[in-house]
PDB file of N, CA and C in Angstrom:
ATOM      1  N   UNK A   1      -4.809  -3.188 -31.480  1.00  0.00           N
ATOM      2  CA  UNK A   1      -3.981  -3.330 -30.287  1.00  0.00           C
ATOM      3  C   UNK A   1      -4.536  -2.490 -29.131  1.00  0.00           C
ATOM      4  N   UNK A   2      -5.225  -1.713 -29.127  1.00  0.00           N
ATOM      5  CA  UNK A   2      -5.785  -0.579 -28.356  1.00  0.00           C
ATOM      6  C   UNK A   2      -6.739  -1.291 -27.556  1.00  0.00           C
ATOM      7  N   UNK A   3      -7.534  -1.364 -28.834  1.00  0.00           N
ATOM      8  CA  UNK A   3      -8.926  -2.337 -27.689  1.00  0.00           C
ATOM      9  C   UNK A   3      -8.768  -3.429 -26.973  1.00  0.00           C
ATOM     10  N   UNK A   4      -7.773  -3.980 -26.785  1.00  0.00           N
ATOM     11  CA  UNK A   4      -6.660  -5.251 -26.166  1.00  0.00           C
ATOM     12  C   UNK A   4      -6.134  -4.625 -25.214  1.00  0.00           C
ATOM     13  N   UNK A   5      -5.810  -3.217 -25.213  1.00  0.00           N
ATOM     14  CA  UNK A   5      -4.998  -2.637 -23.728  1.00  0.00           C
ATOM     15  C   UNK A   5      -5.728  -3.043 -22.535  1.00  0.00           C
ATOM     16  N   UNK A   6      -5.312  -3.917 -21.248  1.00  0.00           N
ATOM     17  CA  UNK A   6      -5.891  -3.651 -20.350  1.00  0.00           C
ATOM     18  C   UNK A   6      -5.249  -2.299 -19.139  1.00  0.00           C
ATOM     19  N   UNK A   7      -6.287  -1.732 -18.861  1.00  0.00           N
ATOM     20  CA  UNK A   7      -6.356   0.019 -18.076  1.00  0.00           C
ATOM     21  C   UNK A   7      -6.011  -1.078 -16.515  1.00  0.00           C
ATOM     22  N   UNK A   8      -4.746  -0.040 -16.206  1.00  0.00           N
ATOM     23  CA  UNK A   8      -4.039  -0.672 -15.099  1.00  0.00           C
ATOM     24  C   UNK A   8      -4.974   0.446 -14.065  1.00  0.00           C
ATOM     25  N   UNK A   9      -5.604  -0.110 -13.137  1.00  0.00           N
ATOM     26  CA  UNK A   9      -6.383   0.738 -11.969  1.00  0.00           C
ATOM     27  C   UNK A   9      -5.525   1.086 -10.856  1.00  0.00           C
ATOM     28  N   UNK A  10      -4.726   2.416 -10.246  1.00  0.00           N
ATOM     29  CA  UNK A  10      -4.015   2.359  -9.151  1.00  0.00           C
ATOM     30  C   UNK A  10      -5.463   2.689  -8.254  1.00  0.00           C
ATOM     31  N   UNK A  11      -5.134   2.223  -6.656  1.00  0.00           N
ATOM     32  CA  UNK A  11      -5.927   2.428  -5.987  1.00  0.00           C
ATOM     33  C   UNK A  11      -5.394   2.893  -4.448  1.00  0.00           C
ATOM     34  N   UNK A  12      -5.276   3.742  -3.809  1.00  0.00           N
ATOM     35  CA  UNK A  12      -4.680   4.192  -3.022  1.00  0.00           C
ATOM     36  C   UNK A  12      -5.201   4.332  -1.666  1.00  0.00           C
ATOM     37  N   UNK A  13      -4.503   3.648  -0.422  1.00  0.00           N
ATOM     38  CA  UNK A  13      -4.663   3.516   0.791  1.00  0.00           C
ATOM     39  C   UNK A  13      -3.641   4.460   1.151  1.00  0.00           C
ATOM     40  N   UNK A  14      -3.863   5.462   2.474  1.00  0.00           N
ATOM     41  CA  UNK A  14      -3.084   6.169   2.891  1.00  0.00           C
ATOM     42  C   UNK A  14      -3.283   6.241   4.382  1.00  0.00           C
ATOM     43  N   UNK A  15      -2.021   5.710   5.203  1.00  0.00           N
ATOM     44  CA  UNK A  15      -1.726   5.615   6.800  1.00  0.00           C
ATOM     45  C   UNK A  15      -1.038   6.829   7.059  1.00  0.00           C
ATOM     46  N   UNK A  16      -1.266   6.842   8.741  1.00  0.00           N
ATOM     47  CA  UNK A  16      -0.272   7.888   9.171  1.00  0.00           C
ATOM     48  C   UNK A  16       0.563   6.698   9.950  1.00  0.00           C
ATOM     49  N   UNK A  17       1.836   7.600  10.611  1.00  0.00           N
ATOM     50  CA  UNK A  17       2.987   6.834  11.118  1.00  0.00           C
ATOM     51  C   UNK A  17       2.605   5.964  12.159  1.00  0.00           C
ATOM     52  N   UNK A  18       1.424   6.256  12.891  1.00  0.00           N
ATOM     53  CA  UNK A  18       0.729   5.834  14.021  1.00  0.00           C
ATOM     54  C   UNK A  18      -0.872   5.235  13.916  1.00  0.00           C
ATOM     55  N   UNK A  19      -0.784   4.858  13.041  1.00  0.00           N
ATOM     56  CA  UNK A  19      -1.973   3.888  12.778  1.00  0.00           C
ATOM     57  C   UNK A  19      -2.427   2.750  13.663  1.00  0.00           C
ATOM     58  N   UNK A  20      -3.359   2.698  14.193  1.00  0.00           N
ATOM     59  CA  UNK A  20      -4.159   2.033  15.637  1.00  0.00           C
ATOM     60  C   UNK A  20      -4.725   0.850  14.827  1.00  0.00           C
ATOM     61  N   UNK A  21      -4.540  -0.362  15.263  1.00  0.00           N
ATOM     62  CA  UNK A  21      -4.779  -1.973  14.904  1.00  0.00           C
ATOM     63  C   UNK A  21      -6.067  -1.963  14.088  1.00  0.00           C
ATOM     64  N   UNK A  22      -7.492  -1.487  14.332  1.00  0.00           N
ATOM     65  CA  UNK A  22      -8.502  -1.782  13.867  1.00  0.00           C
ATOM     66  C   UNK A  22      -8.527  -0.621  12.431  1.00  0.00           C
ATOM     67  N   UNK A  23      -8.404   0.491  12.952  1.00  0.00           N
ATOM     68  CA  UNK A  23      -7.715   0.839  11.215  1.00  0.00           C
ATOM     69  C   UNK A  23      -7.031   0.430  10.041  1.00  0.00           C
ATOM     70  N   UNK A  24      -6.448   0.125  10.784  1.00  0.00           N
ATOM     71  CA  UNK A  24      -4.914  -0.853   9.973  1.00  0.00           C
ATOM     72  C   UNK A  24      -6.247  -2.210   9.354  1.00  0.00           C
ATOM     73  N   UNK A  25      -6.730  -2.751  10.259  1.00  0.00           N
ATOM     74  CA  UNK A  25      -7.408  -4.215   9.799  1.00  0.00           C
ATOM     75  C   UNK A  25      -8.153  -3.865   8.538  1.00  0.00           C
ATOM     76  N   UNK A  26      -9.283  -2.939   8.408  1.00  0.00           N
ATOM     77  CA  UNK A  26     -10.018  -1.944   7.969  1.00  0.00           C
ATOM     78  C   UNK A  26      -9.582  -1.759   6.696  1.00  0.00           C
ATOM     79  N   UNK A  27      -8.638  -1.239   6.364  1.00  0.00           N
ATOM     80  CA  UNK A  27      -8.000  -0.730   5.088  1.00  0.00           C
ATOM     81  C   UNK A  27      -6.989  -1.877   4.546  1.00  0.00           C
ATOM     82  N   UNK A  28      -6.510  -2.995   5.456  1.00  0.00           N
ATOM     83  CA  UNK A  28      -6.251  -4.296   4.643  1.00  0.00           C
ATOM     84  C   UNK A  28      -7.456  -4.672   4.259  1.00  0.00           C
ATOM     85  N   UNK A  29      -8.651  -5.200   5.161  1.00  0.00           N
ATOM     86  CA  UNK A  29      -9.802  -5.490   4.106  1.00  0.00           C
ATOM     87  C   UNK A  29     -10.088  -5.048   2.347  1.00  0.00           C
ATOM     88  N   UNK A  30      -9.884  -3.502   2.668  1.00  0.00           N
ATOM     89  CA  UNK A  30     -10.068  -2.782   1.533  1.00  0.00           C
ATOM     90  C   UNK A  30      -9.011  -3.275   0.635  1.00  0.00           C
ATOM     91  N   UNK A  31      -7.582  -2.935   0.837  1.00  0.00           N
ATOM     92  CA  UNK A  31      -6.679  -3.260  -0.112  1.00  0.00           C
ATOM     93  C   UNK A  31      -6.634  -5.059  -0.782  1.00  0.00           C
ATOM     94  N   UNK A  32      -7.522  -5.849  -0.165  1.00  0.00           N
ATOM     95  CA  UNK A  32      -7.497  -7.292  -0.278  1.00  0.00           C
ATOM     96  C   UNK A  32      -8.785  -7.028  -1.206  1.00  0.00           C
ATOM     97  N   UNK A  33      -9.524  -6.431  -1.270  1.00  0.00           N
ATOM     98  CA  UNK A  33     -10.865  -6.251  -2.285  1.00  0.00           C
ATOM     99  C   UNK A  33     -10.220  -5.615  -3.225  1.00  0.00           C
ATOM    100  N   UNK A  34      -9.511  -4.592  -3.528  1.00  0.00           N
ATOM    101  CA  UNK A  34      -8.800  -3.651  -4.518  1.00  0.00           C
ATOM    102  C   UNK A  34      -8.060  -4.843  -5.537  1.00  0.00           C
ATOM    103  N   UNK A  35      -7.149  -5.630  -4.615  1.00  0.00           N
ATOM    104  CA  UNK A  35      -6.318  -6.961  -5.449  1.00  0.00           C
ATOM    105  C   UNK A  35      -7.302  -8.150  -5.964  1.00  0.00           C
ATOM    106  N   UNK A  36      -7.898  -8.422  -5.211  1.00  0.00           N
ATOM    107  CA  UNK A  36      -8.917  -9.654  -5.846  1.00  0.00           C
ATOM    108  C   UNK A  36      -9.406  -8.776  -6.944  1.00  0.00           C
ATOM    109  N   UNK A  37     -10.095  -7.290  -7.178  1.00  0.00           N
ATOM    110  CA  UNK A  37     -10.778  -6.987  -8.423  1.00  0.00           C
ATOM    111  C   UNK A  37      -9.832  -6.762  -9.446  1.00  0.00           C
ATOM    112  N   UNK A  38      -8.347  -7.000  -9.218  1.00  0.00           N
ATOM    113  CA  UNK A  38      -7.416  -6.632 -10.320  1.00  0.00           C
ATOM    114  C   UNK A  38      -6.880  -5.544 -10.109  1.00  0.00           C
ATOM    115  N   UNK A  39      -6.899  -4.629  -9.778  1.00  0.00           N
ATOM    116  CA  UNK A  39      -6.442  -3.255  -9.178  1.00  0.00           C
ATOM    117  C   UNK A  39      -5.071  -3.365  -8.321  1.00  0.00           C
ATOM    118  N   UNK A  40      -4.150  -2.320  -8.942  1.00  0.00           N
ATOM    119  CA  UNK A  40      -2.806  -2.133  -8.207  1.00  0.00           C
ATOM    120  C   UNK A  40      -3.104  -1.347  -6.881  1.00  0.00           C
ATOM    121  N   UNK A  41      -2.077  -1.735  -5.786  1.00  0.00           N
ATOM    122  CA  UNK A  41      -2.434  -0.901  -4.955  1.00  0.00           C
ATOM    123  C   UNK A  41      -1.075   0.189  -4.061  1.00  0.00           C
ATOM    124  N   UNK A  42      -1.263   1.209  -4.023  1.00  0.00           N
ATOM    125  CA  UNK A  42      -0.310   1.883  -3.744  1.00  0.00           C
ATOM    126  C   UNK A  42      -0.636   2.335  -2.028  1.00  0.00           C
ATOM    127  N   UNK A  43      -0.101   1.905  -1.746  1.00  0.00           N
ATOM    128  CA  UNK A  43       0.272   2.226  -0.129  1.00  0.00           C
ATOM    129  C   UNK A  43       0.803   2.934   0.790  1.00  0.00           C
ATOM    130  N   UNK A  44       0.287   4.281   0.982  1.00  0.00           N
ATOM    131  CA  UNK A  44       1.555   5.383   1.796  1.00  0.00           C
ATOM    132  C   UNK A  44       1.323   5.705   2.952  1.00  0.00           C
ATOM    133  N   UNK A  45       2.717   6.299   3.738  1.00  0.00           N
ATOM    134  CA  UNK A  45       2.163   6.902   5.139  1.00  0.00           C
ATOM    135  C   UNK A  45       2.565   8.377   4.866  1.00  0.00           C
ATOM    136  N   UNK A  46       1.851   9.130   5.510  1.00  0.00           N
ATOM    137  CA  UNK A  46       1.616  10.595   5.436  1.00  0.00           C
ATOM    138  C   UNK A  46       2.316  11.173   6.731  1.00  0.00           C
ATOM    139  N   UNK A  47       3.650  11.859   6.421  1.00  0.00           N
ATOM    140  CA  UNK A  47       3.895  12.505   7.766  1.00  0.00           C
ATOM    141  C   UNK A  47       3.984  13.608   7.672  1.00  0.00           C
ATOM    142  N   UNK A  48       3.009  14.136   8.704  1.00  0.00           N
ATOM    143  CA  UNK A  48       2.844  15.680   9.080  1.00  0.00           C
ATOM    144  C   UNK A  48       3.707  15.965  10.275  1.00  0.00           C
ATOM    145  N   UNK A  49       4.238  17.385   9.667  1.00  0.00           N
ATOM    146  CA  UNK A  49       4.730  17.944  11.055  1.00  0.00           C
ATOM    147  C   UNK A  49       6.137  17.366  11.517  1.00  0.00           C
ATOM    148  N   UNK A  50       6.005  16.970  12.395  1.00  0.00           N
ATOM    149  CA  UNK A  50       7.427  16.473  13.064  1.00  0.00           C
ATOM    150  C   UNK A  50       6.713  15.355  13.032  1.00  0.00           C
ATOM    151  N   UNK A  51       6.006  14.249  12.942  1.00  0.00           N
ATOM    152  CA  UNK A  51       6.058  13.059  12.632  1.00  0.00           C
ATOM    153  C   UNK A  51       6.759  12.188  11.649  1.00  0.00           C
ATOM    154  N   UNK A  52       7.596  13.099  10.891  1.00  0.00           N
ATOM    155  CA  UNK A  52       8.769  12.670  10.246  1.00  0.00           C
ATOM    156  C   UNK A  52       9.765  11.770  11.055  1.00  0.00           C
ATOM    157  N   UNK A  53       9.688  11.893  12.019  1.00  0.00           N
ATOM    158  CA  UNK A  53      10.895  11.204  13.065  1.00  0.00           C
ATOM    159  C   UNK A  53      10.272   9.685  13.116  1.00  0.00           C
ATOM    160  N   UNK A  54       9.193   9.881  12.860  1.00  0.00           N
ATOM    161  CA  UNK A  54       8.985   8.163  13.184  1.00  0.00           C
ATOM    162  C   UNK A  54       9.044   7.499  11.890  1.00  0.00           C
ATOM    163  N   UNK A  55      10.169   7.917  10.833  1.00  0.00           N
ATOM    164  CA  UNK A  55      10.154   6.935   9.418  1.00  0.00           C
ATOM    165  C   UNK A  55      10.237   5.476   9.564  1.00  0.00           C
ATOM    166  N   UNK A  56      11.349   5.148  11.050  1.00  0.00           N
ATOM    167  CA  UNK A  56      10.942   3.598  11.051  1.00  0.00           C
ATOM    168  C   UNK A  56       9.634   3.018  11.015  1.00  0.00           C
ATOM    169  N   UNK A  57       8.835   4.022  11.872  1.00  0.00           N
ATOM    170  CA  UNK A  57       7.502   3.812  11.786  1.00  0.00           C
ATOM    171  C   UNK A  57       6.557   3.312  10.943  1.00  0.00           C
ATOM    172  N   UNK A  58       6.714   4.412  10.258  1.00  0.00           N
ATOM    173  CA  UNK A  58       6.475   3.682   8.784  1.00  0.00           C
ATOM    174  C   UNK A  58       6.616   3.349   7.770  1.00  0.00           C
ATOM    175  N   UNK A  59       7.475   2.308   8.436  1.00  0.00           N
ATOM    176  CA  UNK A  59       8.687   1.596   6.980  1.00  0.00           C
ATOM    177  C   UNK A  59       7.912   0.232   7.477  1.00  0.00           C
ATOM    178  N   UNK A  60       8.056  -0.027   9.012  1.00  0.00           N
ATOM    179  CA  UNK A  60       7.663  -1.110   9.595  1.00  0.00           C
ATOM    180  C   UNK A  60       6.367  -1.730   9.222  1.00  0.00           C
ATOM    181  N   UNK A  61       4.930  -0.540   9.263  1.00  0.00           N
ATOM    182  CA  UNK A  61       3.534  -0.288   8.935  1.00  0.00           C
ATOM    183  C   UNK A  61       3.822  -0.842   7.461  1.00  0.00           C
ATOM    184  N   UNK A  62       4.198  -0.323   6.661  1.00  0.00           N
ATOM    185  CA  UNK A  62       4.392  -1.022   5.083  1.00  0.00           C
ATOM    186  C   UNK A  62       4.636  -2.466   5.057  1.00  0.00           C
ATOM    187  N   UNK A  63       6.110  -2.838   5.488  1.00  0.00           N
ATOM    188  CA  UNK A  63       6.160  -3.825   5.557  1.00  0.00           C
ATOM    189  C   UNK A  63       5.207  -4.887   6.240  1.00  0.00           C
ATOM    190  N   UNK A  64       4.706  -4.883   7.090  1.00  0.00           N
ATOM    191  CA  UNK A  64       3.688  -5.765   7.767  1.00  0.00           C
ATOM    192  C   UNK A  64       2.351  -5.589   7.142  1.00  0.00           C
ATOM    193  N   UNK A  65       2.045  -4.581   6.438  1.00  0.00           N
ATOM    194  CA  UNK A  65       0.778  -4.487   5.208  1.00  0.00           C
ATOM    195  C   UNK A  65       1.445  -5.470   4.299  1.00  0.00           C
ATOM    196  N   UNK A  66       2.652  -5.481   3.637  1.00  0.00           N
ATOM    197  CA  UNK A  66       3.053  -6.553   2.539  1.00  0.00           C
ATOM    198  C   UNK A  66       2.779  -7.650   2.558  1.00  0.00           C
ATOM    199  N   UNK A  67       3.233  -8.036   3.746  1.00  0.00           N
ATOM    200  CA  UNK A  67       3.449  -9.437   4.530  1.00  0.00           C
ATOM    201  C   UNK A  67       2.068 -10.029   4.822  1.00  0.00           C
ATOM    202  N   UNK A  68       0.853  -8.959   5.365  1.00  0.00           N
ATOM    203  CA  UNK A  68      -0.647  -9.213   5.191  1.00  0.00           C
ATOM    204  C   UNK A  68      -1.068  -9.600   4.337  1.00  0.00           C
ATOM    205  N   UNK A  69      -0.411  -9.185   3.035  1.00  0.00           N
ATOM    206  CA  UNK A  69      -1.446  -9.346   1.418  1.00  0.00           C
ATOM    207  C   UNK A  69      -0.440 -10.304   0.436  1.00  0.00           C
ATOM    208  N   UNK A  70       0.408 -10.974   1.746  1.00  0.00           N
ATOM    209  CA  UNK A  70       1.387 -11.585   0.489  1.00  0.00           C
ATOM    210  C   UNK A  70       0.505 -13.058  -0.045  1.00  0.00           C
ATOM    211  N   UNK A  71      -0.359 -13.742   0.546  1.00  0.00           N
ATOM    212  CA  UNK A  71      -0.859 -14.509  -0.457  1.00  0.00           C
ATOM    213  C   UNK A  71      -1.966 -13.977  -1.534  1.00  0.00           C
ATOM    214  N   UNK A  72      -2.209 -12.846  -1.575  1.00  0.00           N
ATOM    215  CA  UNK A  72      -2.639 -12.647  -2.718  1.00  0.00           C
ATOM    216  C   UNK A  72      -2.090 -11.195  -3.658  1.00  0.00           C
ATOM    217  N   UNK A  73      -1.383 -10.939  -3.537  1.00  0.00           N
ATOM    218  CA  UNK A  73      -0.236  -9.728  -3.960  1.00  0.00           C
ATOM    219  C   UNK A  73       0.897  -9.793  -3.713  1.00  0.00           C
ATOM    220  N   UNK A  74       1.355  -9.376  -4.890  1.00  0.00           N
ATOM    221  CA  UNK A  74       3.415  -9.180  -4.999  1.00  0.00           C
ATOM    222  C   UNK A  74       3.760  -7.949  -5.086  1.00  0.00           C
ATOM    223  N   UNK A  75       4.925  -7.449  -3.769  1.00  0.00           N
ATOM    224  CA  UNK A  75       5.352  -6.323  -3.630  1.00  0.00           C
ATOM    225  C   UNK A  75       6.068  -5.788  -5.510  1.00  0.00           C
ATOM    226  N   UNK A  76       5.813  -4.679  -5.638  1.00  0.00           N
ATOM    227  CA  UNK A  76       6.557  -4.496  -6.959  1.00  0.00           C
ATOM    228  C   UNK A  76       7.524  -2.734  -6.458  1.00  0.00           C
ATOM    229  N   UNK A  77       7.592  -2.715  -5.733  1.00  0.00           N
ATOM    230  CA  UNK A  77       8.331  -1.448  -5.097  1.00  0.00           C
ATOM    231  C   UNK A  77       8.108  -1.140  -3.703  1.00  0.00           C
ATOM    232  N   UNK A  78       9.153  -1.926  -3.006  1.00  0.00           N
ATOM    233  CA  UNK A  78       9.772  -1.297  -1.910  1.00  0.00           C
ATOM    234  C   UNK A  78       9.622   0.014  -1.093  1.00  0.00           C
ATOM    235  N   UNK A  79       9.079   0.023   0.088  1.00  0.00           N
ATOM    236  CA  UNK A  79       8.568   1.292   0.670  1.00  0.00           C
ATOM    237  C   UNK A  79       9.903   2.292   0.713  1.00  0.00           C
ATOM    238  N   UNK A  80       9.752   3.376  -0.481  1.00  0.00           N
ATOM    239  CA  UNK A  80      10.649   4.494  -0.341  1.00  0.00           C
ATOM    240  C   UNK A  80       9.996   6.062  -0.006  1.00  0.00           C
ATOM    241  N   UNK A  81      11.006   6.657   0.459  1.00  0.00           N
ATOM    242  CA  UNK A  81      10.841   7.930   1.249  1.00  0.00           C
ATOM    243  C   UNK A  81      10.612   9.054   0.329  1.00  0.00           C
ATOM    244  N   UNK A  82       9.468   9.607  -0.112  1.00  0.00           N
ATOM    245  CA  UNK A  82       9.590  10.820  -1.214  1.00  0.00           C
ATOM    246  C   UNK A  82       9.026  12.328  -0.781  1.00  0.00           C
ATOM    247  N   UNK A  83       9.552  12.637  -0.188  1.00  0.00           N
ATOM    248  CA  UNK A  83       9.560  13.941   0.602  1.00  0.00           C
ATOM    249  C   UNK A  83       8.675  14.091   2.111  1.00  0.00           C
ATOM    250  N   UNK A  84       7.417  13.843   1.995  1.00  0.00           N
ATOM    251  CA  UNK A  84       6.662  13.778   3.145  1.00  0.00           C
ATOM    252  C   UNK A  84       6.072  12.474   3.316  1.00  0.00           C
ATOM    253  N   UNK A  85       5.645  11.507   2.307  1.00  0.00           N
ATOM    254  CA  UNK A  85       4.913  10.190   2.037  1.00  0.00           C
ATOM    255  C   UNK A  85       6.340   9.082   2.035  1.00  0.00           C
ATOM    256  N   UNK A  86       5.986   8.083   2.704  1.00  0.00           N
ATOM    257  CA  UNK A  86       6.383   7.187   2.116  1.00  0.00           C
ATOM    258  C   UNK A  86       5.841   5.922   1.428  1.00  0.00           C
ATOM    259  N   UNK A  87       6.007   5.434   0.243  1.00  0.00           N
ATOM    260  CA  UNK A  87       4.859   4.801  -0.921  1.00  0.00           C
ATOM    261  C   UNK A  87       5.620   3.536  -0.739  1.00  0.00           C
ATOM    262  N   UNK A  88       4.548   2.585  -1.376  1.00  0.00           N
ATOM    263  CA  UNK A  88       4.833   1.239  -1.679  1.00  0.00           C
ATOM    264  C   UNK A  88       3.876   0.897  -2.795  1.00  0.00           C
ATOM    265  N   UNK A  89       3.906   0.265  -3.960  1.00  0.00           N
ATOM    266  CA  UNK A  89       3.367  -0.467  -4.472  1.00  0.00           C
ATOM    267  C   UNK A  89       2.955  -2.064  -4.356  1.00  0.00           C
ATOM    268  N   UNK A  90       1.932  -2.645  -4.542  1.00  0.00           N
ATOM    269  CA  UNK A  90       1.631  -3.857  -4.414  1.00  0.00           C
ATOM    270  C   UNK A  90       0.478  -4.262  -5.436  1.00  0.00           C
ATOM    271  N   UNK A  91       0.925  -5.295  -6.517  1.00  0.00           N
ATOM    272  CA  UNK A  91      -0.274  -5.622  -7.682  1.00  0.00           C
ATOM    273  C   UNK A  91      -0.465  -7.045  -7.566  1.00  0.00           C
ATOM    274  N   UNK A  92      -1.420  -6.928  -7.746  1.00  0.00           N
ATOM    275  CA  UNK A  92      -2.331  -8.586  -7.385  1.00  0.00           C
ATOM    276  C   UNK A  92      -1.295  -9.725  -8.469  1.00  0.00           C
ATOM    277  N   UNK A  93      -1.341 -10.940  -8.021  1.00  0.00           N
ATOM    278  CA  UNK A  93      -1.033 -12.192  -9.001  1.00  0.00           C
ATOM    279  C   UNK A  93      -1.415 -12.451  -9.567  1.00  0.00           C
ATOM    280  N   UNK A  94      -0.887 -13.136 -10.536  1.00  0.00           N
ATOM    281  CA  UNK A  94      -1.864 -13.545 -11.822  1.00  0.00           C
ATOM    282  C   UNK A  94      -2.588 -14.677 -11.010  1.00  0.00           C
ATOM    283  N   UNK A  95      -3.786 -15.113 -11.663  1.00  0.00           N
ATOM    284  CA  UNK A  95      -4.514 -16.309 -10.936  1.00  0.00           C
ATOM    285  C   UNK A  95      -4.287 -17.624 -12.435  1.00  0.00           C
TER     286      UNK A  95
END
């Protein structure tokens, strides 16, 4: 049963609250290569400082990354708030 396990790969993209369009494009590329190779992908924004105030910020940034990779990835956890990051998961479809 062991040698049958398949090793789940997390792979991690990390935004700030204010992430500029060609960045953003940049690291969807990446996260769209991460899902086509099978790889989960975990998605956070990093707020430093008083950039905490912009959580809509990046609740919004998550969501519109989802919505980018939804034909080839299914959200599996909802962008939640865990102290300074806020995370999302997203794992490729079965083909």
């Amino acid at each position: 049963m062991k040698a049958k396990a398949v090793k789940v790969v997390v792979k991690e993209i990390r935004f700030g609250p204010n992430t500029d369009e060609h960045d953003y494009n940049f690291k969807l590329k990446h996260a769209e290569k991460f899902l086509n190779e099978g790889a989960k992908v975990k998605a956070y924004v990093f707020f430093k400082g008083r950039s905490i105030l912009f959580k809509d910020k990046g609740e919004i940034l998550l969501l519109k990354f989802a919505q980018d990779l939804e034909e080839i990835g299914k959200v599996e956890q909802m962008p939640r708030l865990e102290g300074k990051r806020m995370t999302m998961f997203i794992t490729p479809k079965k083909k």
